[in-house]
C-alpha atoms as a PDB file:
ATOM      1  CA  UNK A   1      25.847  60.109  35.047  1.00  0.00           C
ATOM      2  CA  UNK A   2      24.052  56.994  35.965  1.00  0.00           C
ATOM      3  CA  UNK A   3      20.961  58.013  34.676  1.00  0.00           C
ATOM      4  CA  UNK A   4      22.602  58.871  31.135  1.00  0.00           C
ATOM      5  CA  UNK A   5      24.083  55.396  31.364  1.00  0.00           C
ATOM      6  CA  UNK A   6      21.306  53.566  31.691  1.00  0.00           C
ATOM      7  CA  UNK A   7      19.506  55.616  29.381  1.00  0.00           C
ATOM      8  CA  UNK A   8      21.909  54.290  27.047  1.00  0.00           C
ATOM      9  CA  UNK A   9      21.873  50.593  28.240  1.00  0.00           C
ATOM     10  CA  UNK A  10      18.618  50.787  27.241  1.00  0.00           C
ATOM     11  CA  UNK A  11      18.815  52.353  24.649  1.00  0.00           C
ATOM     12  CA  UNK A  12      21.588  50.056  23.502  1.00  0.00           C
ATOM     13  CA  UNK A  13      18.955  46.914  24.522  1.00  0.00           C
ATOM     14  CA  UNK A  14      16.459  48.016  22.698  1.00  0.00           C
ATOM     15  CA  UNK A  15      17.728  49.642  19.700  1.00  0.00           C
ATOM     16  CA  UNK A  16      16.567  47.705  16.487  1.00  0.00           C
ATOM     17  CA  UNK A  17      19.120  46.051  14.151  1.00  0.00           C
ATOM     18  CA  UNK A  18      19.681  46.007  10.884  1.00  0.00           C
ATOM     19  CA  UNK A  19      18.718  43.575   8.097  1.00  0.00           C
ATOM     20  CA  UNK A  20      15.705  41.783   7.877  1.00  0.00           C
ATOM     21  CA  UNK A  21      17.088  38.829  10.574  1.00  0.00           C
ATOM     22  CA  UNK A  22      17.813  41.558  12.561  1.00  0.00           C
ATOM     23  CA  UNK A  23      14.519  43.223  12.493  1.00  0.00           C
ATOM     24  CA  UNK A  24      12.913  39.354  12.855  1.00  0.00           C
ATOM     25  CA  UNK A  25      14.462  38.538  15.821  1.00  0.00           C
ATOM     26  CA  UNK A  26      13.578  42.211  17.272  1.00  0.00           C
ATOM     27  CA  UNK A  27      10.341  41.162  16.476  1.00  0.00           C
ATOM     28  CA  UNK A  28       9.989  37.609  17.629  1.00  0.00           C
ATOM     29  CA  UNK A  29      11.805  38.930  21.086  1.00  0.00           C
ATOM     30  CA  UNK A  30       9.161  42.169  21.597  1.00  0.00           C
ATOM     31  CA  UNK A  31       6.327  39.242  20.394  1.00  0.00           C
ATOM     32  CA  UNK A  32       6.896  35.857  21.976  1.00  0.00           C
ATOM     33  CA  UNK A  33       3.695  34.759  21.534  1.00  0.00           C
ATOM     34  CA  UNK A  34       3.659  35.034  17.776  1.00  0.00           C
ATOM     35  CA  UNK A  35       7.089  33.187  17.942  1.00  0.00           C
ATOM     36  CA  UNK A  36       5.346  30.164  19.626  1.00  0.00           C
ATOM     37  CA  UNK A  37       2.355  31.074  16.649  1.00  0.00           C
ATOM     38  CA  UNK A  38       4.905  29.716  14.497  1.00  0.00           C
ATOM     39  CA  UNK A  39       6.471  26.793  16.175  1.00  0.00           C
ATOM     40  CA  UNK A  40       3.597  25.585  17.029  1.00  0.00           C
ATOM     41  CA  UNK A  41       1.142  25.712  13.551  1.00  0.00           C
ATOM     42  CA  UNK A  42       3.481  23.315  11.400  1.00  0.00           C
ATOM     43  CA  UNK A  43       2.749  20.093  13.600  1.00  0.00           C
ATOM     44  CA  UNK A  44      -0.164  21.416  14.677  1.00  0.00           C
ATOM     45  CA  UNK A  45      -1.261  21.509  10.817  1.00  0.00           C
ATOM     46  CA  UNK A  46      -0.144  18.073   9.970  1.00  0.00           C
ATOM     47  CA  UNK A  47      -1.753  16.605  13.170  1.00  0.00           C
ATOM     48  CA  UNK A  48      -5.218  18.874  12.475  1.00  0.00           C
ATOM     49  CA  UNK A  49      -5.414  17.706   8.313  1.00  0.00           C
ATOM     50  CA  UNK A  50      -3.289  14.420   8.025  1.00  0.00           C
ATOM     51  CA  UNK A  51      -4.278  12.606  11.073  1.00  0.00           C
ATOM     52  CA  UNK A  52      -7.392  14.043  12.644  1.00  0.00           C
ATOM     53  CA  UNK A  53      -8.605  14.390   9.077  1.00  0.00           C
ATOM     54  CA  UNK A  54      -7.923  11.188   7.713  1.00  0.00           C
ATOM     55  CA  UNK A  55      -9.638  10.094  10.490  1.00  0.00           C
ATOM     56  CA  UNK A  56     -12.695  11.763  10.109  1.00  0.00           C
ATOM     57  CA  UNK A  57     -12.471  10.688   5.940  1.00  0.00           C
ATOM     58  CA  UNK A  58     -12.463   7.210   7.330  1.00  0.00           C
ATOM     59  CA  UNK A  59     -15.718   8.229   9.513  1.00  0.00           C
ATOM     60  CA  UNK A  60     -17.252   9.216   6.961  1.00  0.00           C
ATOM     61  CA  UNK A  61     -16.861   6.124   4.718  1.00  0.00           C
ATOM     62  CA  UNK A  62     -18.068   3.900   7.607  1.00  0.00           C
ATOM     63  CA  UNK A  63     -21.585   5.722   6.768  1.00  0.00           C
ATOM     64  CA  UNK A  64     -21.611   4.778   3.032  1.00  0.00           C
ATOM     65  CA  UNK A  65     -22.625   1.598   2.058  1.00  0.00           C
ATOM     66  CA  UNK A  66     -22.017  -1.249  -1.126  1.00  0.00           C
ATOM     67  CA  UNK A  67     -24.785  -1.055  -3.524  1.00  0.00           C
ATOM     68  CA  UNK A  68     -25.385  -5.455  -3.657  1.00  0.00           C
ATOM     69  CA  UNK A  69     -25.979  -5.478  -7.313  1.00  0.00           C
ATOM     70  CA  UNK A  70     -23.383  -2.620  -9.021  1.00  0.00           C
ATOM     71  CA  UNK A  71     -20.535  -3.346  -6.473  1.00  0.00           C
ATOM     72  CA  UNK A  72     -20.574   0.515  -6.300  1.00  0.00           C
ATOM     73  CA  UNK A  73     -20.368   2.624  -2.966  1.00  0.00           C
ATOM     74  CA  UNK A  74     -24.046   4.443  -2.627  1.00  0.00           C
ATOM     75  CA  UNK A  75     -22.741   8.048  -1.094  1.00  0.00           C
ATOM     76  CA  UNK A  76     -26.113   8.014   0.643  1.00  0.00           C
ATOM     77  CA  UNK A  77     -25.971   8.591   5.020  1.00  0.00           C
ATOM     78  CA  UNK A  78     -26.472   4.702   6.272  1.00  0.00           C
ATOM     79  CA  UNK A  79     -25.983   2.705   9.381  1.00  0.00           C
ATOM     80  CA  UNK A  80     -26.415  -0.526   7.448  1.00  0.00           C
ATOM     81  CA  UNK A  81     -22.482  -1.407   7.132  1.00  0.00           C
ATOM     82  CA  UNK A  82     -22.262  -1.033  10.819  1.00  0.00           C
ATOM     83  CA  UNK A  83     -25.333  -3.606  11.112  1.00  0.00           C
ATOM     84  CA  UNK A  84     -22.716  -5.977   8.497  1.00  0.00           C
ATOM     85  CA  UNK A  85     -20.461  -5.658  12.015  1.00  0.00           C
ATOM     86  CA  UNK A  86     -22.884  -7.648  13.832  1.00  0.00           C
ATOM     87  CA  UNK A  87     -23.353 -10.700  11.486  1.00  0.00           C
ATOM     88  CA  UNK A  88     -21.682 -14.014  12.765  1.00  0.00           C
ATOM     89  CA  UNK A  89     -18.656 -14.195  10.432  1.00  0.00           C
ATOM     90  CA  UNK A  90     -17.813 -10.527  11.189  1.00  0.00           C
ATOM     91  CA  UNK A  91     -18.494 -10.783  15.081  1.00  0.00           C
ATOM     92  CA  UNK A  92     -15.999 -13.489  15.289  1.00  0.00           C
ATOM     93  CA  UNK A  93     -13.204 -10.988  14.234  1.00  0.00           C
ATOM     94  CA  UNK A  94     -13.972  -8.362  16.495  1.00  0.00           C
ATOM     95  CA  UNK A  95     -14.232 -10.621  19.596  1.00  0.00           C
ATOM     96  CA  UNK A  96     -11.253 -12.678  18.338  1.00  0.00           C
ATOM     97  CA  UNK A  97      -8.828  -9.823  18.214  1.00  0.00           C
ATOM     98  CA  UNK A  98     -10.108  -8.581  21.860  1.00  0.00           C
ATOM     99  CA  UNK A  99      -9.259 -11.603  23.145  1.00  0.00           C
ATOM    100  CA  UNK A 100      -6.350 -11.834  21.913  1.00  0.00           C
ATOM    101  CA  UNK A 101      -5.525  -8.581  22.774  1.00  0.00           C
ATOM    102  CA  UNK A 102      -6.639  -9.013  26.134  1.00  0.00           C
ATOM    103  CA  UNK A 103      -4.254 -12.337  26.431  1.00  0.00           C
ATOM    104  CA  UNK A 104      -1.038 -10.808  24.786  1.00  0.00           C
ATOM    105  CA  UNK A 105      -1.758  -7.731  27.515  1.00  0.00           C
ATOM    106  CA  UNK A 106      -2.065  -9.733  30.714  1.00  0.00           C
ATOM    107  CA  UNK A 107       0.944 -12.810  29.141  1.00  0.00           C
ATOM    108  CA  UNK A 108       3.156  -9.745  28.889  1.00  0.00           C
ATOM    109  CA  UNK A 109       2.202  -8.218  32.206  1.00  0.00           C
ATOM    110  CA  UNK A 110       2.682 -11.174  34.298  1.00  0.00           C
ATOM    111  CA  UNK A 111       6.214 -11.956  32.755  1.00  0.00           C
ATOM    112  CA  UNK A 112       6.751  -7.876  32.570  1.00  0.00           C
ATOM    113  CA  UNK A 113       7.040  -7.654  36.138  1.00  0.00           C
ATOM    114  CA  UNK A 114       9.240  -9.855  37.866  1.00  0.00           C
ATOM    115  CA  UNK A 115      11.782  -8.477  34.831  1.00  0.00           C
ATOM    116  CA  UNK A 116      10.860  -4.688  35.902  1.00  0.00           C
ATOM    117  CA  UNK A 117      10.923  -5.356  39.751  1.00  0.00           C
ATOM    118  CA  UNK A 118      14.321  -7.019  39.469  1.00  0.00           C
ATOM    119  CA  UNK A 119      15.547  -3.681  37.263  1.00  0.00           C
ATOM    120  CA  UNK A 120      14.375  -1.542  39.423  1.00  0.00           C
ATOM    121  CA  UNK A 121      15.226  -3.043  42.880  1.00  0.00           C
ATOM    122  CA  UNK A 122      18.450  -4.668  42.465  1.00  0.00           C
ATOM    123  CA  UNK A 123      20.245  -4.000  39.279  1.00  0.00           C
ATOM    124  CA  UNK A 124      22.924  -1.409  39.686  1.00  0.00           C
ATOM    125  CA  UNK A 125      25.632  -0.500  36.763  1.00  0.00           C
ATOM    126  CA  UNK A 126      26.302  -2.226  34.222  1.00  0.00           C
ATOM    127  CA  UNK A 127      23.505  -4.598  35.371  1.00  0.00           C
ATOM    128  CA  UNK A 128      21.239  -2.092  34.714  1.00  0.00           C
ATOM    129  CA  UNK A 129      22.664  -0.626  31.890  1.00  0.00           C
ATOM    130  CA  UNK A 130      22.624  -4.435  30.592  1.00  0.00           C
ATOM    131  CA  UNK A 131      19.059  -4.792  31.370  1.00  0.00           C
ATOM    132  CA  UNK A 132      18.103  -1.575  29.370  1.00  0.00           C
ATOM    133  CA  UNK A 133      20.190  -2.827  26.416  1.00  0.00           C
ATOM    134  CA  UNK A 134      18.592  -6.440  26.922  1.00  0.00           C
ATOM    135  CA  UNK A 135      14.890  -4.648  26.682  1.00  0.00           C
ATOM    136  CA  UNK A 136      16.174  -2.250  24.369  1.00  0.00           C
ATOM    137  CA  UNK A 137      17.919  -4.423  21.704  1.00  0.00           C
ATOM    138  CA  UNK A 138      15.031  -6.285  20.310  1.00  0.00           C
ATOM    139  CA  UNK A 139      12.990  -3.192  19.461  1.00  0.00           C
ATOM    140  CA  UNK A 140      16.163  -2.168  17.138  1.00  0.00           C
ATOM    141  CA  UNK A 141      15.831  -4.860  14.942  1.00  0.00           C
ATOM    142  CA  UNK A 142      13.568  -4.888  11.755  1.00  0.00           C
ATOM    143  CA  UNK A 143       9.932  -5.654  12.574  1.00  0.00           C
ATOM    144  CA  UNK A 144       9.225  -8.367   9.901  1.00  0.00           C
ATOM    145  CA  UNK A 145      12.677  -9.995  10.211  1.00  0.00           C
ATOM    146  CA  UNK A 146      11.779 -10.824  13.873  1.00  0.00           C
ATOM    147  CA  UNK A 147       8.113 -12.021  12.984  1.00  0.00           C
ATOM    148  CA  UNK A 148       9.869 -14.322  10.011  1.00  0.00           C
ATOM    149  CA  UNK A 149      12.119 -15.426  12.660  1.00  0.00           C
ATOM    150  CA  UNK A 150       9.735 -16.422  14.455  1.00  0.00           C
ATOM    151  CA  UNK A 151       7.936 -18.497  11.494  1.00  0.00           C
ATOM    152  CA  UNK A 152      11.218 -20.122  11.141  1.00  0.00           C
ATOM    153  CA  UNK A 153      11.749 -20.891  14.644  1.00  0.00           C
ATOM    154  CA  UNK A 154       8.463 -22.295  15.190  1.00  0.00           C
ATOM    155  CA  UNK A 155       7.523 -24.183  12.180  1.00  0.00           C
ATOM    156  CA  UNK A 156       7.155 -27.980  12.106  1.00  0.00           C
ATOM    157  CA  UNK A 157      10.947 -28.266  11.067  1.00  0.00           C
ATOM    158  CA  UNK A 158      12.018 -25.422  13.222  1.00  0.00           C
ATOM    159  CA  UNK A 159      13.881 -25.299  16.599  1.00  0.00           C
ATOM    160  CA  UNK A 160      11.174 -25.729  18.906  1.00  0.00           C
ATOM    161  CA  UNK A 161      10.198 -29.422  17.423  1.00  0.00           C
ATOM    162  CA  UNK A 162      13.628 -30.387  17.411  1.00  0.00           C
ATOM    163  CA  UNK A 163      14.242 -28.864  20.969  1.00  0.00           C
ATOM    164  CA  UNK A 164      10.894 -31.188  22.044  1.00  0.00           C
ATOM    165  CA  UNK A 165      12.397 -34.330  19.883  1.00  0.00           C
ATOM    166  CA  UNK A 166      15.780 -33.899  21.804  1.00  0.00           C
ATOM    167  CA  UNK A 167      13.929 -33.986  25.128  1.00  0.00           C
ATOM    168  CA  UNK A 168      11.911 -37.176  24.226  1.00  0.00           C
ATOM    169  CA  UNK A 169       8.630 -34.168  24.446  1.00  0.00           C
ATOM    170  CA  UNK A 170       7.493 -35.038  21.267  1.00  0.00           C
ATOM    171  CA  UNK A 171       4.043 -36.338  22.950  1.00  0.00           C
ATOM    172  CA  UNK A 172       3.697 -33.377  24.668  1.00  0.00           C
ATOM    173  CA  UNK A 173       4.125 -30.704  21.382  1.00  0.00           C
ATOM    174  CA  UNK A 174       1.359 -32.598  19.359  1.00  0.00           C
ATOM    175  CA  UNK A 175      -0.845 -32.677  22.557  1.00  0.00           C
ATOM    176  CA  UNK A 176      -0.599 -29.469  22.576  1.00  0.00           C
ATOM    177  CA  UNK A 177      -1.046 -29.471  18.837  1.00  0.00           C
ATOM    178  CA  UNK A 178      -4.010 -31.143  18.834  1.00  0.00           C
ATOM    179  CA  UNK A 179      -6.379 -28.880  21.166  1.00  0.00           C
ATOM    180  CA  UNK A 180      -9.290 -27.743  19.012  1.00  0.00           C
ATOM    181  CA  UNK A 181      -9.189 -23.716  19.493  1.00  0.00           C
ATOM    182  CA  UNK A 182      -5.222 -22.958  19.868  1.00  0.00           C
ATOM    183  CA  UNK A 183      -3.821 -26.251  17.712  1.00  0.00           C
ATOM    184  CA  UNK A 184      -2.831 -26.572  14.490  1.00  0.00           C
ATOM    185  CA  UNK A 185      -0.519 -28.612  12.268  1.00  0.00           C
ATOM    186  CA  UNK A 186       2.410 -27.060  14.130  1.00  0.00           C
ATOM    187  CA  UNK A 187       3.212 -23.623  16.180  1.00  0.00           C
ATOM    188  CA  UNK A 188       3.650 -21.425  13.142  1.00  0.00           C
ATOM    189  CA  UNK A 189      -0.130 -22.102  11.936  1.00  0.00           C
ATOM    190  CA  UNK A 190      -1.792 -21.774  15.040  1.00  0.00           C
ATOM    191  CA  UNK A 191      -3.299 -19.272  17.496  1.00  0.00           C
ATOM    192  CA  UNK A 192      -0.752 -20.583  20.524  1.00  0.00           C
ATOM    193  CA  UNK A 193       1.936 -19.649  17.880  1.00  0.00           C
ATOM    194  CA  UNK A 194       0.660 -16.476  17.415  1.00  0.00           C
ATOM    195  CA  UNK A 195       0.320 -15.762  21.029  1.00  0.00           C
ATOM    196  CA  UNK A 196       3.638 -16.544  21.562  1.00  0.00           C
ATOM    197  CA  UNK A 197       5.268 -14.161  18.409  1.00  0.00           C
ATOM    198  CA  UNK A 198       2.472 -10.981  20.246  1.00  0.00           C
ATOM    199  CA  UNK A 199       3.964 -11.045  23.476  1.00  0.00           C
ATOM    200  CA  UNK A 200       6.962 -11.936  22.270  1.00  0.00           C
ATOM    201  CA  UNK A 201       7.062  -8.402  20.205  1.00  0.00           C
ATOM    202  CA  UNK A 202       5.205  -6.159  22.264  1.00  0.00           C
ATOM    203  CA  UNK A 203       6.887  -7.185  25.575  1.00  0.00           C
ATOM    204  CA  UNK A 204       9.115  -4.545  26.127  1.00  0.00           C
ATOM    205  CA  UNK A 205       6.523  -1.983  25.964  1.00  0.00           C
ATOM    206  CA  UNK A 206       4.714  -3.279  28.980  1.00  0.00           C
ATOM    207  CA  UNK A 207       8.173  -3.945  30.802  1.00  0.00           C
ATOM    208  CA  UNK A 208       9.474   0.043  30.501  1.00  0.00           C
ATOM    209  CA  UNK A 209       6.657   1.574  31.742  1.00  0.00           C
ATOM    210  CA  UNK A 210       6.429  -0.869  34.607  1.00  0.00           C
ATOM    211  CA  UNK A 211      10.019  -0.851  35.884  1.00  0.00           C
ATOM    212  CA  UNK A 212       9.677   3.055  35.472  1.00  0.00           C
ATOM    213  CA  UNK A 213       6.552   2.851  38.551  1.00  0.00           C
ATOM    214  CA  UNK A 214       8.270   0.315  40.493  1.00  0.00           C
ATOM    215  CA  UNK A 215      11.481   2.409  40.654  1.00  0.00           C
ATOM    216  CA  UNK A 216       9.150   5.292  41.915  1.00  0.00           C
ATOM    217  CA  UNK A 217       8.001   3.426  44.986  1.00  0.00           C
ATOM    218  CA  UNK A 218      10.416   3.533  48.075  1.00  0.00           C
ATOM    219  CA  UNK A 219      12.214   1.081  49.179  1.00  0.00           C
ATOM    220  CA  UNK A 220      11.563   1.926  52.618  1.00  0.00           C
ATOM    221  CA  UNK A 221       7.799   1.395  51.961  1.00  0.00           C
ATOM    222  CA  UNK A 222       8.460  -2.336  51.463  1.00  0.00           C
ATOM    223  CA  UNK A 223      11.253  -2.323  54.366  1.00  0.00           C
ATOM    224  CA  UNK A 224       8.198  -1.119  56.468  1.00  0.00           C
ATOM    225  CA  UNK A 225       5.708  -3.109  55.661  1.00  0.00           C
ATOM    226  CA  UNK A 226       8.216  -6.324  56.157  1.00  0.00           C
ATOM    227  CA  UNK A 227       8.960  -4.995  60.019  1.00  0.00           C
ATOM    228  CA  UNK A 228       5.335  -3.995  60.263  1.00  0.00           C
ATOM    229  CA  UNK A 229       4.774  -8.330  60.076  1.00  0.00           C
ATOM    230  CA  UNK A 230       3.016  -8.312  56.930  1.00  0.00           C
ATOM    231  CA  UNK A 231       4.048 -11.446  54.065  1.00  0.00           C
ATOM    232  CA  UNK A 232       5.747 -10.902  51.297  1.00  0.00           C
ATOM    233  CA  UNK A 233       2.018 -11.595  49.626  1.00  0.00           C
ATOM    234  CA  UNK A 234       0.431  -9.303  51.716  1.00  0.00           C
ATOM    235  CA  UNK A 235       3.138  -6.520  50.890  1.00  0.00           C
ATOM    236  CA  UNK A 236       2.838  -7.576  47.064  1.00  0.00           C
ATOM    237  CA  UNK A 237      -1.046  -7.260  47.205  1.00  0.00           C
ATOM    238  CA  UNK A 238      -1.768  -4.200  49.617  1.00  0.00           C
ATOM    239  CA  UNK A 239       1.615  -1.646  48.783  1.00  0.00           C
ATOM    240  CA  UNK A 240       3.465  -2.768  45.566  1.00  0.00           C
ATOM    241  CA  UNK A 241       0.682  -3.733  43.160  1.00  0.00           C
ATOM    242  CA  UNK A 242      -1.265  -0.873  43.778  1.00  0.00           C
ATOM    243  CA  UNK A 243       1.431   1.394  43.433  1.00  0.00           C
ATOM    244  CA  UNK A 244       2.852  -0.192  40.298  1.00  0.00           C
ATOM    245  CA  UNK A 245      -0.369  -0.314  38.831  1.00  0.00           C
ATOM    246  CA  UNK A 246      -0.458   3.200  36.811  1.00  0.00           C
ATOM    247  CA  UNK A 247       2.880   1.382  35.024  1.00  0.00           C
ATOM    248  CA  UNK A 248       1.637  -1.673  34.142  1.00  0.00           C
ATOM    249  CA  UNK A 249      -1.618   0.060  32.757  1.00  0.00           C
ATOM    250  CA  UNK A 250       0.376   2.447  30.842  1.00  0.00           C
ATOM    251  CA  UNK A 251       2.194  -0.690  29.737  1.00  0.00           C
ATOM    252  CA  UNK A 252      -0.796  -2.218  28.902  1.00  0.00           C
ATOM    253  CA  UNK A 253      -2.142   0.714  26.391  1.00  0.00           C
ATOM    254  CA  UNK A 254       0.743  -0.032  24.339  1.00  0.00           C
ATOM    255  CA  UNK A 255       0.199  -4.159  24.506  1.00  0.00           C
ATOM    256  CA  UNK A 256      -3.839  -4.098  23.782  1.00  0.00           C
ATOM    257  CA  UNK A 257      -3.760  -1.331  21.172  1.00  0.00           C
ATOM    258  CA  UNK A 258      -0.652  -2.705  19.386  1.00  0.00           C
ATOM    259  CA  UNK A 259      -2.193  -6.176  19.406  1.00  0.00           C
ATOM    260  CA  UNK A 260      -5.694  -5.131  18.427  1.00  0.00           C
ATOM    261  CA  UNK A 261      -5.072  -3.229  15.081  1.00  0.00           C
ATOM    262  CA  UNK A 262      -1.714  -5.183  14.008  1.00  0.00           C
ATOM    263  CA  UNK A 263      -2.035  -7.132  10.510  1.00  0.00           C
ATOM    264  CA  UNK A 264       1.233  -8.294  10.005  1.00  0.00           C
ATOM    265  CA  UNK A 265       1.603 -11.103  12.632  1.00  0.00           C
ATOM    266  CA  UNK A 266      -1.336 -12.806  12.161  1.00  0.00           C
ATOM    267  CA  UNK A 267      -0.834 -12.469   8.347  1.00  0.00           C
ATOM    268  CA  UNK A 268       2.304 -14.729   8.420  1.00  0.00           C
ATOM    269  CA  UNK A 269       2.306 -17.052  11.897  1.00  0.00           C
ATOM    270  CA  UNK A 270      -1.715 -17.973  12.669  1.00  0.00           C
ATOM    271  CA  UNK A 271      -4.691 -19.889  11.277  1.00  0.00           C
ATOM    272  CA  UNK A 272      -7.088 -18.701   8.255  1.00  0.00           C
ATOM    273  CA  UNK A 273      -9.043 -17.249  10.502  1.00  0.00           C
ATOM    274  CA  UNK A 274      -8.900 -13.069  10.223  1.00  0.00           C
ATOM    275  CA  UNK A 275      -8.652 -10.846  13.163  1.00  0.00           C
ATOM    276  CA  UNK A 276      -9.602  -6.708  12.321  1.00  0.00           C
ATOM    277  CA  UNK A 277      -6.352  -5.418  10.690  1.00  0.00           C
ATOM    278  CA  UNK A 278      -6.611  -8.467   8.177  1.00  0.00           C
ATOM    279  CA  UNK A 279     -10.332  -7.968   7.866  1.00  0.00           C
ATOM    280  CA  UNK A 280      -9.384  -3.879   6.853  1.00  0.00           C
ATOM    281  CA  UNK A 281      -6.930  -5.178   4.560  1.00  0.00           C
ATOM    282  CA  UNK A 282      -8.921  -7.567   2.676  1.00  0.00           C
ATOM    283  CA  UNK A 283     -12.247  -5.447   2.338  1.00  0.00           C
ATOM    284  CA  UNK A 284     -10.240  -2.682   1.571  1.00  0.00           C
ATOM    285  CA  UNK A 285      -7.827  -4.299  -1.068  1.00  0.00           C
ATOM    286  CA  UNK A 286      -9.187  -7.473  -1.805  1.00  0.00           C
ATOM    287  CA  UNK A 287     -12.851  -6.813  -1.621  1.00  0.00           C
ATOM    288  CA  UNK A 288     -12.542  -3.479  -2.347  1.00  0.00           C
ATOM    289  CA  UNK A 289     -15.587  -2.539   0.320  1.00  0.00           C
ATOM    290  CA  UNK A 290     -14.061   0.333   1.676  1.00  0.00           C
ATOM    291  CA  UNK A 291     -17.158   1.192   4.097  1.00  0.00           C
ATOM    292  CA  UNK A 292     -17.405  -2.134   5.696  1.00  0.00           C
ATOM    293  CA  UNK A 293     -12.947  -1.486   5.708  1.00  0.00           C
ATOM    294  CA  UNK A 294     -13.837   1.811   7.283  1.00  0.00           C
ATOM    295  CA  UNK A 295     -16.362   0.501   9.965  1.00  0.00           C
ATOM    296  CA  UNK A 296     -13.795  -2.275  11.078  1.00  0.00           C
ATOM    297  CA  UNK A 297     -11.038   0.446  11.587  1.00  0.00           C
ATOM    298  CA  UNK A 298     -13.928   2.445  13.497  1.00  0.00           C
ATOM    299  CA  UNK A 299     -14.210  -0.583  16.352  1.00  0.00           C
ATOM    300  CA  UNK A 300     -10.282  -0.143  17.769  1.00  0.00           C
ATOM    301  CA  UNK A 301     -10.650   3.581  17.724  1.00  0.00           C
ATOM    302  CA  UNK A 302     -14.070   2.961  20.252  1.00  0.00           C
ATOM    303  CA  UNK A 303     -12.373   0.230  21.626  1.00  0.00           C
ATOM    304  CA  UNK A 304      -9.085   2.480  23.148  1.00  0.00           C
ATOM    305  CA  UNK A 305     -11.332   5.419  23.355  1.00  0.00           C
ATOM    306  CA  UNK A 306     -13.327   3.481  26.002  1.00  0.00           C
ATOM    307  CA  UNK A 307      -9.813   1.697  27.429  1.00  0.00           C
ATOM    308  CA  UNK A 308      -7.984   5.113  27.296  1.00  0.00           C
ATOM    309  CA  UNK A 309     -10.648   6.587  29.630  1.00  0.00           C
ATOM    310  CA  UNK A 310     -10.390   3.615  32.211  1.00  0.00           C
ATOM    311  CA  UNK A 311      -6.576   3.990  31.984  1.00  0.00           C
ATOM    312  CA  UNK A 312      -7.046   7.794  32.760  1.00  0.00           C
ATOM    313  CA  UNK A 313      -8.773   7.318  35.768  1.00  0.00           C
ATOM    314  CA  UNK A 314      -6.474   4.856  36.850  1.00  0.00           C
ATOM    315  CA  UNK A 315      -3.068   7.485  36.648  1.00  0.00           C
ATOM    316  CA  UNK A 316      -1.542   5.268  34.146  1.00  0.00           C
ATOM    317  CA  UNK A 317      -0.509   8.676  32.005  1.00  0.00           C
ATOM    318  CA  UNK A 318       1.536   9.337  34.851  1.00  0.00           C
ATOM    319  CA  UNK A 319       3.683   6.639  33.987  1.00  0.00           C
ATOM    320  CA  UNK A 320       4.329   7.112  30.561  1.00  0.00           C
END
């Protein structure tokens, strides 16, 4: 009797079912791995032939050239429009927008944590459900309207020069105004301006990440270290840092690859001078020199390749 019932439990398990649904399911449940065959090959299609192979397109452009005297690309194998990287006007870009990068990264990393250590340590509640929306909020807003706020804000009749005027400052703005590599005619045309709108924008990705490492390191770690004799510097420098540091690095893939390949900002709040997403968008529209467009757009792709690899080593995927 038992056997005959669980000959037909079985039989009642695996008996097929009508209907092509029916017979689909039956299928996907005997084959599991051709259900995941299909779940799997839609993104893995547009990843494989719009991304990667855009990509490589835009490779493959950075080894044509300009023909000087038609204005026409040559579709002849060349390393010549990389060599056009290396001339003096085009040099300046690239090591402009690394810099810059490199500021905005450690600017937001330095005013990242003390916001991140406070989340993570002492906010409770609706403290930290305030904090969240505080970090939160800004990122819900429309991209340009913030960076136009920002023009506003920091123009030569905006809030900033009337904040200065108000505190009898005045001297110090066009002091500040005047220096020859981050002055201009006011904030809103000058690389301090700019500066300000990067970290600005890309701050909360650095502070996420961070407060997410600090908030795995125990507080009885630091309540050790404290009865152990050691300064709050010495605790800061020897347990917390290098425990936060995956966080802030995985913070700081966001800040320095953000920064290095964005157009927009410097477009509207900055100087004349280009950095590499202006310099793609020019030879590429503009100029129409879509090989020397390609090789620029080839430098960040090296450039986070190379950073990527550091970060790697360093656990900062971890933190993500």
């Amino acid at each position: 009797m038992t056997a005959l019932s669980a000959s037909h439990s079985g039989a009642s398990i695996l008996s097929r079912r009508n209907g092509f649904a029916g017979a689909l399911s039956d299928s996907f449940w005997r084959h599991p791995k051709l259900l995941l065959l299909l779940m799997l090959t839609p993104p893995l299609l547009w990843l494989g032939i719009i991304y990667v192979g855009s990509l490589i397109a835009l490779l493959m452009q950075s080894f044509f050239a300009i023909d000087d005297f038609s204005g026409v690309i040559s579709y002849e194998p060349t390393l010549a429009t990389y060599a056009q990287l290396l001339n003096g006007a085009n040099l300046d870009i690239i090591l402009r927008t690394v810099l810059m990068a490199a500021l905005v990264t450690i600017a937001s990393a330095l005013l990242a944590f003390p916001i991140a250590y406070y989340a993570a340590r002492y906010a409770k509640g609706r403290w930290k459900a305030f904090f969240y929306l505080g970090v939160m909020l800004p990122l819900w807003s429309s991209y340009l309207v913030k960076v136009y706020a920002w023009k506003l804000i920091l123009a030569k009749e905006g809030i900033v020069t009337w904040l200065f005027a108000k505190l009898n400052l005045t001297f110090v703005l066009d002091a500040i105004l005047s220096l020859p590599v981050i002055g201009g005619n006011s904030l809103s045309v000058s690389y301090l301006g700019t500066f300000l709108v990067f970290v600005y924008i890309w701050l909360p990705y650095m502070i996420l990440p961070t407060q997410a490492a600090l908030e795995r390191v125990p507080g009885n770690l630091i309540e050790a270290s404290a009865d152990l004799g050691a300064t709050p510097a010495q605790t800061f420098r020897t347990m917390l840092l290098p425990l936060a540091l995956p966080g802030i690095v995985a913070g700081s893939i966001f800040t320095f690859s953000l920064t290095l390949g964005d157009y927009i900002i410097p477009q509207i709040i900055g100087s004349s001078r280009l950095f590499i997403g202006q310099a793609v968008y020019a030879q590429q529209g503009t100029a129409g020199n879509v090989p020397l467009a390609a090789a620029f757009s080839v430098v960040p792709i090296v450039i986070m390749g190379l950073y990527l690899t550091a970060a790697k080593r360093l656990g900062a995927f971890d933190a993500l």
